[in-house]
Each structure stands twice: as C-alpha cells, then as structure tokens.
Protein backbone atom coordinates (compact mmCIF):
# COMPACT_ATOMS: atom_id res chain seq x y z
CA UNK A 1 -36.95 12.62 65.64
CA UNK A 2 -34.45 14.87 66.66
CA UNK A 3 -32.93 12.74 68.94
CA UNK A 4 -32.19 9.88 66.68
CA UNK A 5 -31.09 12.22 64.16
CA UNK A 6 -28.20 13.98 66.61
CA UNK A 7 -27.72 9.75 67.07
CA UNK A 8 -26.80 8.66 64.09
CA UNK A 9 -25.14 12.03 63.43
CA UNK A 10 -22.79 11.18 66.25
CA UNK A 11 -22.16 7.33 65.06
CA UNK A 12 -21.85 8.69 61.36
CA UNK A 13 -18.98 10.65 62.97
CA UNK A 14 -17.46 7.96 65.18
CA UNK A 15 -17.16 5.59 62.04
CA UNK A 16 -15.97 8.14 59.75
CA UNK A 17 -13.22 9.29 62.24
CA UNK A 18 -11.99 6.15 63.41
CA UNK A 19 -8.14 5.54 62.83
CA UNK A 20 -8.79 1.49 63.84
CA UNK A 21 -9.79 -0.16 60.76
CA UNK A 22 -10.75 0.94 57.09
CA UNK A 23 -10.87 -2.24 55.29
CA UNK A 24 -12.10 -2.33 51.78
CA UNK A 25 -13.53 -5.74 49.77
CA UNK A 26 -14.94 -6.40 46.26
CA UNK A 27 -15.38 -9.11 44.12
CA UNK A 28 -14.61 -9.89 40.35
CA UNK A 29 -15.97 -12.57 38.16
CA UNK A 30 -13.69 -14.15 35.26
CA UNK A 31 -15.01 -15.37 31.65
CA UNK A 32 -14.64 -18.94 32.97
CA UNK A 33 -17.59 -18.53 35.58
CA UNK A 34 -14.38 -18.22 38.59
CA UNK A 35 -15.21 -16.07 41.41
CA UNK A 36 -12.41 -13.90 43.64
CA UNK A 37 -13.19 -12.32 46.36
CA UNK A 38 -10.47 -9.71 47.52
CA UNK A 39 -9.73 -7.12 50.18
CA UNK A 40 -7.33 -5.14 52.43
CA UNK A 41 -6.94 -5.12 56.30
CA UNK A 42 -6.36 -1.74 57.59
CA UNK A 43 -5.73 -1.47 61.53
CA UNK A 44 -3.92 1.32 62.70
CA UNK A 45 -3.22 0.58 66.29
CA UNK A 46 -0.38 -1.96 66.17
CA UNK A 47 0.79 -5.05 64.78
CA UNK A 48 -2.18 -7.25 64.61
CA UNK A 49 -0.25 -10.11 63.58
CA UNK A 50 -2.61 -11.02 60.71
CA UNK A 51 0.09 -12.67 58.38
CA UNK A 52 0.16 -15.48 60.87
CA UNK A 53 -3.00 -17.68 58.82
CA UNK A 54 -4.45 -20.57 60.97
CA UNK A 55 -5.59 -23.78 59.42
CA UNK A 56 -8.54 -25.84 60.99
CA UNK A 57 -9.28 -29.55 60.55
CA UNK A 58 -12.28 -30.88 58.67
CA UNK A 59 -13.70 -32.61 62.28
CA UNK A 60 -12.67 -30.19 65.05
CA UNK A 61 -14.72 -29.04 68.11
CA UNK A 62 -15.93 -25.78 69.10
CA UNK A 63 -16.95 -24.26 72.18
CA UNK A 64 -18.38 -20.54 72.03
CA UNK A 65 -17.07 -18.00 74.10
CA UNK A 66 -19.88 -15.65 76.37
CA UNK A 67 -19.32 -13.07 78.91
CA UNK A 68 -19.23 -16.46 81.74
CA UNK A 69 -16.48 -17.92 79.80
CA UNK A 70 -16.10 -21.23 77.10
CA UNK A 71 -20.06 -21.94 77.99
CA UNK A 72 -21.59 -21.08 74.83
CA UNK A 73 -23.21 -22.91 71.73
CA UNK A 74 -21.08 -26.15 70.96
CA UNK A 75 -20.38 -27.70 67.79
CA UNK A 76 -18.18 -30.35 65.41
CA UNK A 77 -17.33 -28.91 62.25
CA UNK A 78 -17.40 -30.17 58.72
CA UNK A 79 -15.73 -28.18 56.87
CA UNK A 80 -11.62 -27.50 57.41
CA UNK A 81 -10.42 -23.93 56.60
CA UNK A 82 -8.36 -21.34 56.62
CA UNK A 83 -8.47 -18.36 58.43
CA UNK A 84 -6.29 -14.92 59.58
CA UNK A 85 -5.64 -14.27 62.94
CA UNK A 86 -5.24 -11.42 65.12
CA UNK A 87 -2.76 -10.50 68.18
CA UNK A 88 -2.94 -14.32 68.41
CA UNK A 89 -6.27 -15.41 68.56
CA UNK A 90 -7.70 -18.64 66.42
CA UNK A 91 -9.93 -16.16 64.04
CA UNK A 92 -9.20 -12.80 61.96
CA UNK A 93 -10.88 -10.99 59.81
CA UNK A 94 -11.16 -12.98 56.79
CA UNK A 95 -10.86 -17.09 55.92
CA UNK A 96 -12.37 -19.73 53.50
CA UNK A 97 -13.67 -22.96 53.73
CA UNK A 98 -12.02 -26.49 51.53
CA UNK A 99 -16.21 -25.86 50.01
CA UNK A 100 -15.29 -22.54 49.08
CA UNK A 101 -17.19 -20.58 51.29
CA UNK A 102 -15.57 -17.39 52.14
CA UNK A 103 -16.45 -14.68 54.83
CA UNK A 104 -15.08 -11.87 55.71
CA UNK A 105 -15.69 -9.24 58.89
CA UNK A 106 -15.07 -5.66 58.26
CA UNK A 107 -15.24 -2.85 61.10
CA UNK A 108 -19.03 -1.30 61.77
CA UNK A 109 -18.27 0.95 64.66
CA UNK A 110 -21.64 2.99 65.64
CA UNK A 111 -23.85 0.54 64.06
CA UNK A 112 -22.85 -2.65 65.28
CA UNK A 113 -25.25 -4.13 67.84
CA UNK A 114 -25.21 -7.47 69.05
CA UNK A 115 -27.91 -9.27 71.17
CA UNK A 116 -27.89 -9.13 74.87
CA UNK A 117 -26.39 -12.35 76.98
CA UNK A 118 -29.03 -14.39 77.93
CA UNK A 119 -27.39 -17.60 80.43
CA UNK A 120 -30.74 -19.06 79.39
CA UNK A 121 -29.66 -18.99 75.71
CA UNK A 122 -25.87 -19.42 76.60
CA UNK A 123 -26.17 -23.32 74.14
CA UNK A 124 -26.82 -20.73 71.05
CA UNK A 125 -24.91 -18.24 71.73
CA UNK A 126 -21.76 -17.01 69.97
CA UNK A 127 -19.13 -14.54 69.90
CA UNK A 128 -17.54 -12.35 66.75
CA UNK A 129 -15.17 -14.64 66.20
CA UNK A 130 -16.91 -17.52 67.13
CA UNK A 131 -19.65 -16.77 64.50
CA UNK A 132 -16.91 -16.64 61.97
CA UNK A 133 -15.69 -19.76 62.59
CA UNK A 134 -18.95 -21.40 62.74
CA UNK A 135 -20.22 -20.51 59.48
CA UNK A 136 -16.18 -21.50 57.90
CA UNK A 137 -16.72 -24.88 59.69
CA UNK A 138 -19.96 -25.72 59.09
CA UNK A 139 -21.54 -24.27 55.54
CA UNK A 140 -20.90 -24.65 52.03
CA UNK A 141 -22.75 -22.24 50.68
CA UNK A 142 -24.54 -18.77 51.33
CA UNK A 143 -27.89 -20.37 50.87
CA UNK A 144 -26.90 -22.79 53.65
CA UNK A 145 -25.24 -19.98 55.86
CA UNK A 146 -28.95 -17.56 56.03
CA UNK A 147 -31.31 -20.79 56.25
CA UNK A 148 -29.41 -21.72 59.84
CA UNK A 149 -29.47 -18.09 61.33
CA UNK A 150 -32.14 -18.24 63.70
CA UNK A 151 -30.45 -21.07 65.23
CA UNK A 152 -27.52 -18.79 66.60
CA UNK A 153 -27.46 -15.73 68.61
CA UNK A 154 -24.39 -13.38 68.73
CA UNK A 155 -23.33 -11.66 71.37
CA UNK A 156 -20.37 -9.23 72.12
CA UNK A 157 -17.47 -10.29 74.19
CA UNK A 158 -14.80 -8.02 75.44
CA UNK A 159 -11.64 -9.25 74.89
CA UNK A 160 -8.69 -7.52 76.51
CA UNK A 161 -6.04 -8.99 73.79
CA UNK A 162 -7.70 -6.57 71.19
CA UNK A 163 -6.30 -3.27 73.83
CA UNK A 164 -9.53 -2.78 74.47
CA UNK A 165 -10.86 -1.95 71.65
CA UNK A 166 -14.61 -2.68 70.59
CA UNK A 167 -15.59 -4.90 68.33
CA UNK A 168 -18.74 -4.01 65.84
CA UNK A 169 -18.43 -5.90 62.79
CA UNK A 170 -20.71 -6.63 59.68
CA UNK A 171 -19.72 -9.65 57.09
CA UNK A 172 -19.36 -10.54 54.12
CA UNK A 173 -20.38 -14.42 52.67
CA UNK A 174 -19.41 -15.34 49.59
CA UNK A 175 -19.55 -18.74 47.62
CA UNK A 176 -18.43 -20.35 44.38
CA UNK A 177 -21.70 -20.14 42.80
CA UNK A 178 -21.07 -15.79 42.77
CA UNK A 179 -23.71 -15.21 45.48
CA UNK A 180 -22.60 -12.69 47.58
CA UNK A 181 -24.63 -10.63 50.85
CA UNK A 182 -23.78 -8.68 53.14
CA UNK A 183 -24.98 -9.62 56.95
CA UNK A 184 -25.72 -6.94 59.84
CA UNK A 185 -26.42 -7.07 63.21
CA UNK A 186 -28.10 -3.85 64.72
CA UNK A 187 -30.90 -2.41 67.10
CA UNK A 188 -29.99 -5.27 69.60
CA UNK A 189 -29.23 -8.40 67.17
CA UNK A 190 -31.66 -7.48 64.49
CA UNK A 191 -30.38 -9.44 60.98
CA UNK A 192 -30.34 -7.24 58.26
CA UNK A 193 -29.00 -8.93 55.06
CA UNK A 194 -28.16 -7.35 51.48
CA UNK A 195 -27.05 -8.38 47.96
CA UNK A 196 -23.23 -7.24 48.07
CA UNK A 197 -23.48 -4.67 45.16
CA UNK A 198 -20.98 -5.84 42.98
CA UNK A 199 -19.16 -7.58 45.77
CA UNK A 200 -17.84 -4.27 47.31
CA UNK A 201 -17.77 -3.88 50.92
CA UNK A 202 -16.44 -1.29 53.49
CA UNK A 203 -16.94 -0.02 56.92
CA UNK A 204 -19.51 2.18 58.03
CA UNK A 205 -22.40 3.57 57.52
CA UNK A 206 -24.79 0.78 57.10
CA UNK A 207 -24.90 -0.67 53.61
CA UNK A 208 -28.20 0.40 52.81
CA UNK A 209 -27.06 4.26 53.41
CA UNK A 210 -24.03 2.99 51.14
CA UNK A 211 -26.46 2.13 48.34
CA UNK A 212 -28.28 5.11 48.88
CA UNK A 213 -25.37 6.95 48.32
CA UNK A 214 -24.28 5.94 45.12
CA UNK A 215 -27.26 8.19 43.71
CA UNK A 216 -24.69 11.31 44.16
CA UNK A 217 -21.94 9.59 41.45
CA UNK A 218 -24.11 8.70 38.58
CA UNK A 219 -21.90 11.40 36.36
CA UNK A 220 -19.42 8.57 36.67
CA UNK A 221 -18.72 7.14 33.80
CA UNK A 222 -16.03 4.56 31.86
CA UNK A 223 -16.24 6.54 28.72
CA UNK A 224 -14.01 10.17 28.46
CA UNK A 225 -15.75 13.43 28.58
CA UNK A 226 -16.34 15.11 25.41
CA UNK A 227 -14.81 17.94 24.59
CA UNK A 228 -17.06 21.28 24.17
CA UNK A 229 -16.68 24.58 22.31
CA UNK A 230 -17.64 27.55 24.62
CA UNK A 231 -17.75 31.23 22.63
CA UNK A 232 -14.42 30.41 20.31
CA UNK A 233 -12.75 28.31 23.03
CA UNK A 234 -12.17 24.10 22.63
CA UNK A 235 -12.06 22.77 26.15
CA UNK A 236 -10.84 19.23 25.95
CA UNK A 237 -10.20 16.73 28.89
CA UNK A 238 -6.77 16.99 29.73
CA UNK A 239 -5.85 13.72 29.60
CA UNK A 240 -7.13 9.99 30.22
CA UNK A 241 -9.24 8.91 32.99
CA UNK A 242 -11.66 11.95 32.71
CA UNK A 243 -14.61 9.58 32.79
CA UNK A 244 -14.25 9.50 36.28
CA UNK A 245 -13.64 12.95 38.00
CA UNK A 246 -14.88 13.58 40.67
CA UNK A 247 -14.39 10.27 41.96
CA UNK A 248 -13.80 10.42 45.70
CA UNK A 249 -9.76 9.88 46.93
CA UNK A 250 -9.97 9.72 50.60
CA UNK A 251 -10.23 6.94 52.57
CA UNK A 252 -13.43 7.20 54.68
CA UNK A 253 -15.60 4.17 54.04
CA UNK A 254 -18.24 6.13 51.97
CA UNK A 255 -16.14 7.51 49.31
CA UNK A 256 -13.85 4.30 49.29
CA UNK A 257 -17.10 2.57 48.73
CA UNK A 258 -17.76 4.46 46.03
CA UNK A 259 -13.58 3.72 44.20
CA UNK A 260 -14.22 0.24 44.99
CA UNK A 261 -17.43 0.07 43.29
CA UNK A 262 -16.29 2.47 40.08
CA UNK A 263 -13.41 0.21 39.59
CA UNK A 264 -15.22 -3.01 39.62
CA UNK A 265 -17.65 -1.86 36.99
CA UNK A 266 -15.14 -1.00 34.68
CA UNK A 267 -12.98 -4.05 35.26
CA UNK A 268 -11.28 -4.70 32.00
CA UNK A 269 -12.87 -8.58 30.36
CA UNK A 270 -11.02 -11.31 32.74
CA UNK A 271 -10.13 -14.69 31.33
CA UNK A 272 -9.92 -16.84 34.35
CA UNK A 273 -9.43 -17.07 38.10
CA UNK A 274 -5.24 -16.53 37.66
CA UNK A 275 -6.42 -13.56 35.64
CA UNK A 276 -9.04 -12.11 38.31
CA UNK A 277 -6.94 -12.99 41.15
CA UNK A 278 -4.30 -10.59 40.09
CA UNK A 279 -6.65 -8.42 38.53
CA UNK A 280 -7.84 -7.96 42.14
CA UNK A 281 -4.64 -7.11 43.87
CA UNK A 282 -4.19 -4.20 41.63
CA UNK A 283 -7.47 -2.89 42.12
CA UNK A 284 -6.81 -3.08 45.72
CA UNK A 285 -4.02 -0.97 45.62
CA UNK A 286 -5.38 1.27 45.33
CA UNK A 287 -6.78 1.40 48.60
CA UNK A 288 -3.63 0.97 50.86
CA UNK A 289 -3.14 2.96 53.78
CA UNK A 290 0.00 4.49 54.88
CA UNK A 291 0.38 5.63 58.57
CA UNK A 292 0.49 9.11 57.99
CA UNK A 293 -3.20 9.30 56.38
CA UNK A 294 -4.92 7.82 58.83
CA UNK A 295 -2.92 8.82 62.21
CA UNK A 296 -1.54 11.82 64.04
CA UNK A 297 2.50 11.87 63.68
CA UNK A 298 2.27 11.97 66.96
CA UNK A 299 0.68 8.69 68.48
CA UNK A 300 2.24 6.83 64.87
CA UNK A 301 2.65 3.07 66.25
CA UNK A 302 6.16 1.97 66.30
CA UNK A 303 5.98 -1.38 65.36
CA UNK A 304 3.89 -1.49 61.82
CA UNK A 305 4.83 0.79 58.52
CA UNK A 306 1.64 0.73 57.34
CA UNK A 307 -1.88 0.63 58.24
CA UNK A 308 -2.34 -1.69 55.79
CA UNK A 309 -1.67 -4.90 57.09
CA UNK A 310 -2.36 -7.83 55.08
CA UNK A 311 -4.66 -8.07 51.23
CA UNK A 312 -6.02 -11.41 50.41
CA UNK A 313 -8.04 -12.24 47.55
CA UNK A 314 -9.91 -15.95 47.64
CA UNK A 315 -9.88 -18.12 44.24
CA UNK A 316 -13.39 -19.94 45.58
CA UNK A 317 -13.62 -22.00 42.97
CA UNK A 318 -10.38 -23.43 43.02
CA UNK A 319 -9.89 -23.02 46.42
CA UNK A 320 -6.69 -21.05 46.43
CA UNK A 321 -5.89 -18.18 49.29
CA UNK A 322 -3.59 -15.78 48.12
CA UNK A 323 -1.92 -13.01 50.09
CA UNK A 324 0.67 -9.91 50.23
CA UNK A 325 1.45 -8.42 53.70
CA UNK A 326 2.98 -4.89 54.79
CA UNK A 327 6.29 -7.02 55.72
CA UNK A 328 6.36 -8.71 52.08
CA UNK A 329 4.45 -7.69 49.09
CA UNK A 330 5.10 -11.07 47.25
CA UNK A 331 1.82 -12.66 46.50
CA UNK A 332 1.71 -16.05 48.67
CA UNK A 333 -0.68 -19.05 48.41
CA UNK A 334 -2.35 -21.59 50.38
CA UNK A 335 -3.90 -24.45 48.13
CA UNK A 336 -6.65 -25.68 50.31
CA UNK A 337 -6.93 -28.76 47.87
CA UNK A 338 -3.47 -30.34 48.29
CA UNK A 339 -4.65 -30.21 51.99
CA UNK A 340 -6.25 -33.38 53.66
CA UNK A 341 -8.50 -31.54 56.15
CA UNK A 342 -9.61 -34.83 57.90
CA UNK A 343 -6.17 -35.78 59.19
CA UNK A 344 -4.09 -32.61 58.86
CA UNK A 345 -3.46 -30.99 62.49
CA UNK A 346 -4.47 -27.17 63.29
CA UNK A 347 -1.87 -25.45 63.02
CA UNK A 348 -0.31 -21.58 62.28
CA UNK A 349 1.85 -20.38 59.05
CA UNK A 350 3.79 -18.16 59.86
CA UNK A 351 5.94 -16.62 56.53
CA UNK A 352 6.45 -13.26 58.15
CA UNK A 353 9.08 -14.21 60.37
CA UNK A 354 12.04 -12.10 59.45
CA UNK A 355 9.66 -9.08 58.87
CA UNK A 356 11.90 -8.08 55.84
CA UNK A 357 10.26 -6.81 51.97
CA UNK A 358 11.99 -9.07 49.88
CA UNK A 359 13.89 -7.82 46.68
CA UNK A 360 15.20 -9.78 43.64
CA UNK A 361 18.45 -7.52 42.72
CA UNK A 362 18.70 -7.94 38.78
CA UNK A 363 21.50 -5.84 38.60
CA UNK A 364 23.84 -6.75 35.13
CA UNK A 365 27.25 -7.51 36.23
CA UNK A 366 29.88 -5.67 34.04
C-alpha cells in the first residue's frame, strides 16, 4: 500500500508540474438543442504549429503506425474531417467529423498507459494519433465510437518530431446529440470511460479523482454572499462575484477543472449555437496561458508568445470549426458543409502565415 501510494504521489507530481501542456475543454448547450464543444491548447515547449488545420477526404486510406513502422491496423474511412496538426504531422489535438463527431486529446502524463506491442496483434493496433483519426474517419456518433473499442488496441509510439517528448493522452468524444465521455487508457490499456461532467475536461489526475474532487468546492455558489452583522459590525461582500471565492486561479489541471466547471454551471441562458459558440471563447479566456506562468524566464522558448497556442470551439450541429490562435485572435471558421468530402483533396490551411495579430485602426481623422 505504501508503495502505490509514494506512486501515484510521484505521478500526481509529474502532471501537476509539467510545463508541456495544460489544455482546458468544456461544453455548452444553447436553447435551440445546439451543442459547442470548446477548448484551449497549451504547449509550452515551442511552436507546435497547430494553426496549420488539415482536412481529410470522406474515402481515404489509413495505415497505423507501430513501433515496426506503417504495419498496423488498416482502414478506409467514411467520414471526411477536420483536424489540427502538430510540428507537421497529419493529426493534433483536436478535429471533427462532416457527422459531427468531435474528439479531442488532452495531456495525461503519469497516468497514461497504453497496451504493450504485440506483432501478433500489429492488424489492430494503433497509435495516439492514429486512434484519433480513426474514430474522426470512421464514427458518427459516441454510441458508435464505445461499441467498436474492443476491436482496436493502442499502443505508444515514440515519435522524435514531438523533441522527444512522451505522449499520454486521455480524450474527449463528443456528438450532436450532447453525449459527451471521457475515454482513458491506464494499467497497460485498461478502458476506463466517464460521463464528461458538464463537458469539462483537463489534464491530470484521472477524471474520477477530478470528480472526487469537486466535493471540496460545494461553498461555490452563483448567488452573492449575504451580508452578516457580527457584535455592531455589517460585513458586506465587497463587491460582485462573491458567490464564488475561493474559486481556484492557478492553472494546474485540478483547480482549472474546477473554473471550468464553476463557469459552465452558471453560464448565462444561450439562444443558439452563434450564441454558445462565442459564449465559449469568453469562457475560455479565461484560461490562457502566458509564458511566464508556466515557464522559468530562463528556458522561455523563443519562437511562441504564449503558451497558449490555438482555442477552438466545434458548432456540432452545424458543423462549423471555429478558431483564434496566439498569432491572431480573430475568430476563423471552417464550414465543413460547403465542403464536398468525397471529391475534395487532403489538404493543409494555413492562415497563420505572416504570424502578425491583426488590428482594425478606427482612428477618426480630423
């Protein structure tokens, strides 16, 4: 007992100190029935290159990577998507489906644990990002995602683009219909799925000890403190927003669990997907990442201002892919229903090019 304790002691640590990635998703629902799914992309190391969105035809092959090369489980999609990259790879940490399927990986480190490679089971097995892309290209729905698990097997491989850096992930499935889980691998492959509480998502621990953990905020409330009279004295809050002191403002996954979460369930009525969508953004503001709170001033990468690099929120019923990036906070779009995924070749958008935030100068001439 002591043993595992001093364990997951040390992995609590590892994920709580890491300076890599600190992502942070959530959901919202509008009056209409629409569903958004949002989130940031935090990765502190260098310029991942995750503005540069890949698009993937309806009918495309897939071969699955393994530690003995392009060997693994094989596969024609039927779904076309879209999907972020990363230092130039064909999958990132987020994309949706033209069904409006959306998943999303977010960092695990300490918890992760993929199955061991098998050659023998080489024909079902799959990496990270292979497993993304196999659920984008081949599901419609969440239902449809769980009831083809046991068919697959993922399996970790190292991939020296990333600088060597490891790669535990958990996901996040979402689909039109508002059913949302979260999926974990650990203990050597073991699937361990859970209801997304209220769509919110971040790193580790694991999202039980998450759920556990919102037992220590139940003061927090959406309506103000009251005011109370000690001896002759009136203390009164101090101003608005005193319904939620207390609430947690650092950026280790626990307590941004916990913001996430808070802010969700007081999400002001939403009137449609436009309304949620934007709705979202603002919420996630809230949990960008500059440099300097995350990394030593020291060993500060040169090359990205923030460690925030891209937010996207998904319109999944709609099918619209929105994002802002840490080279241009204006919202973008990708309508995945003016595309023709059957003919339409795979391709990369790239709207980052000149790297420069751009400003509308409304300045009155005299």
């Amino acid at each position: 007992m002591k043993n595992r304790l001093s364990a997951l002691l040390a992995a609590l640590f590892l994920s709580l100190s890491s300076a890599a990635q600190a992502c942070t998703g959530l959901s919202l629902t509008a009056a209409d029935g629409s569903v958004v799914v949002g989130r940031t992309v935090e990765w502190a190391l260098s310029d991942a290159q995750h503005y540069r969105i890949a698009l993937f035809p309806r009918t495309r092959k897939y071969a699955a990577l393994t530690p003995d090369g392009p060997n693994g489980m094989q596969w024609q999609g039927r779904y076309g998507f879209v999907s972020m990259t990363a230092y130039g790879q064909d999958y990132g940490p987020d994309g949706m489906n033209e069904a409006g399927l959306y998943v999303g990986m977010y960092y695990l480190p300490g918890f992760a644990e993929y199955a061991k490679y098998d050659r023998k089971q080489a024909h079902r097995s799959l990496s990270v990002g292979d497993f993304m892309q196999w659920m984008l290209s081949s599901f419609k729905t969440v239902d449809e995602v769980l009831a083809h698990l046991d068919s697959v097997q993922v399996i970790n491989v190292d991939d020296p683009r990333f600088g060597g850096a490891a790669q535990p992930f958990h996901w996040k499935i979402s689909d039109p219909d508002g059913k949302s889980v979260v999926l974990e691998l650990v203990e050597g492959g073991k699937i361990k799925i859970y209801d997304a509480f209220l769509g919110v998502i971040t790193n580790a621990p694991t999202y039980d000890w998450h759920l556990t953990n919102l037992r220590n905020y139940l003061h927090l409330s959406g309506n103000p403190r009251a005011s109370i009279q000690l001896d002759s004295l009136d203390l009164t809050p101090l101003g608005a927003g005193s319904s939620l002191l207390g609430l947690p403002g650092d950026f280790t996954p626990p307590s941004r669990f916990i913001r996430a979460a808070a802010l969700v369930a007081g999400a002001r009525p939403l009137s449609d997907a436009t309304d949620a969508s934007f709705e979202a953004f603002r919420m996630l503001d809230s949990f960008n990442i500059p440099l300097g709170a995350t990394v030593r001033r020291d060993a500060m990468p040169k090359d990205i201002p923030g460690a925030t690099q891209i937010t996207t929120v998904s319109d999944l019923r709609n099918r619209v892919y929105y994002f802002h990036t840490m080279f241009n906070r204006q919202v973008r779009k990708i309508d995945l229903k003016r595309i023709d995924f059957g003919s339409i070749r795979q391709q990369i958008l790239d709207d980052d090019t000149d790297r420069h935030n751009q400003v509308r100068d409304i300045t009155p001439a005299n």
